[in-house]
Protein backbone atom coordinates (compact mmCIF):
# COMPACT_ATOMS: atom_id res chain seq x y z
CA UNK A 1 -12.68 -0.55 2.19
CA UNK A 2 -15.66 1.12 2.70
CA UNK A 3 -15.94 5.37 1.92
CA UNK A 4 -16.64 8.24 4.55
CA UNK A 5 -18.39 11.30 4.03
CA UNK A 6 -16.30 14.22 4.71
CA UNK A 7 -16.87 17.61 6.47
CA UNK A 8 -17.42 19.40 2.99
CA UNK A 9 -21.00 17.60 2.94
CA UNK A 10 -23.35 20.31 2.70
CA UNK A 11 -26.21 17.76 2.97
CA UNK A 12 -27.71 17.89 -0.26
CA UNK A 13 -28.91 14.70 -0.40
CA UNK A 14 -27.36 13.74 -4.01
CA UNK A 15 -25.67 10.40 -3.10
CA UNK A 16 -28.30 8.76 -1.14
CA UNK A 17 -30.32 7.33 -4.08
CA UNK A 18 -27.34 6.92 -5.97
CA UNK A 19 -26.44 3.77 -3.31
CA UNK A 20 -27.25 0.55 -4.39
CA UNK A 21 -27.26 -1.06 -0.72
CA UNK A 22 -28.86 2.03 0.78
CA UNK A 23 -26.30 2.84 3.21
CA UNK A 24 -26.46 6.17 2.80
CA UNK A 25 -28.96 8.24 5.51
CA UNK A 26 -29.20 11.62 7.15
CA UNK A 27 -26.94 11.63 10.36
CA UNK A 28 -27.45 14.56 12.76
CA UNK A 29 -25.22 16.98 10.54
CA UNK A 30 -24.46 15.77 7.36
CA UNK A 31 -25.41 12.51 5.69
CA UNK A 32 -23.43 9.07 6.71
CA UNK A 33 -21.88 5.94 5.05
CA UNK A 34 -23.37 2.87 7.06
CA UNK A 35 -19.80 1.04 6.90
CA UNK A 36 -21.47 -1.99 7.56
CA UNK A 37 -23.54 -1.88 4.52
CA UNK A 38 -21.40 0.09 2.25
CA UNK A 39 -20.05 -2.34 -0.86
CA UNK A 40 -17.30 0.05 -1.83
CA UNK A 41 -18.68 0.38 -5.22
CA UNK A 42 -18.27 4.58 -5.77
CA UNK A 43 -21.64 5.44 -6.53
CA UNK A 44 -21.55 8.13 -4.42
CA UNK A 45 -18.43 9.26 -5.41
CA UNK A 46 -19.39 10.31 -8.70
CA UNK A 47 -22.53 12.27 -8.07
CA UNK A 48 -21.07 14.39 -5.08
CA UNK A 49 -21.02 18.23 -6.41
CA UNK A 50 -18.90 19.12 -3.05
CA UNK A 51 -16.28 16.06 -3.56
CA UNK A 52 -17.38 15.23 0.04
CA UNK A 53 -16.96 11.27 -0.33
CA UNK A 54 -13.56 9.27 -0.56
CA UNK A 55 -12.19 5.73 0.30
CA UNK A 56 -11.85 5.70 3.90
């Protein structure tokens, strides 16, 4: 199960070099979780300061 990026993302950029597989990037709004990339391993998770991030 992959995670999703939440409307509390204030884009501040913290999780992207936290991911190991790189599947975070800057979508149009708010930063994305490539699903197709994304190894379920929480990295992202931790380092969020908005909680933004959860299993999807």
């Amino acid at each position: 199960m992959a995670h999703k990026i939440s409307n509390e993302c204030v884009s501040c950029g913290a999780c992207a070099p936290n991911c190991p597989v790189e599947a975070i990037s800057q979508g149009s709004d708010q930063y994305v979780i490539d699903l197709e990339k994304c190894v379920d391993c929480g990295s992202c998770v931790d380092v969020c300061p908005m909680e933004a991030i959860a299993p999807q």
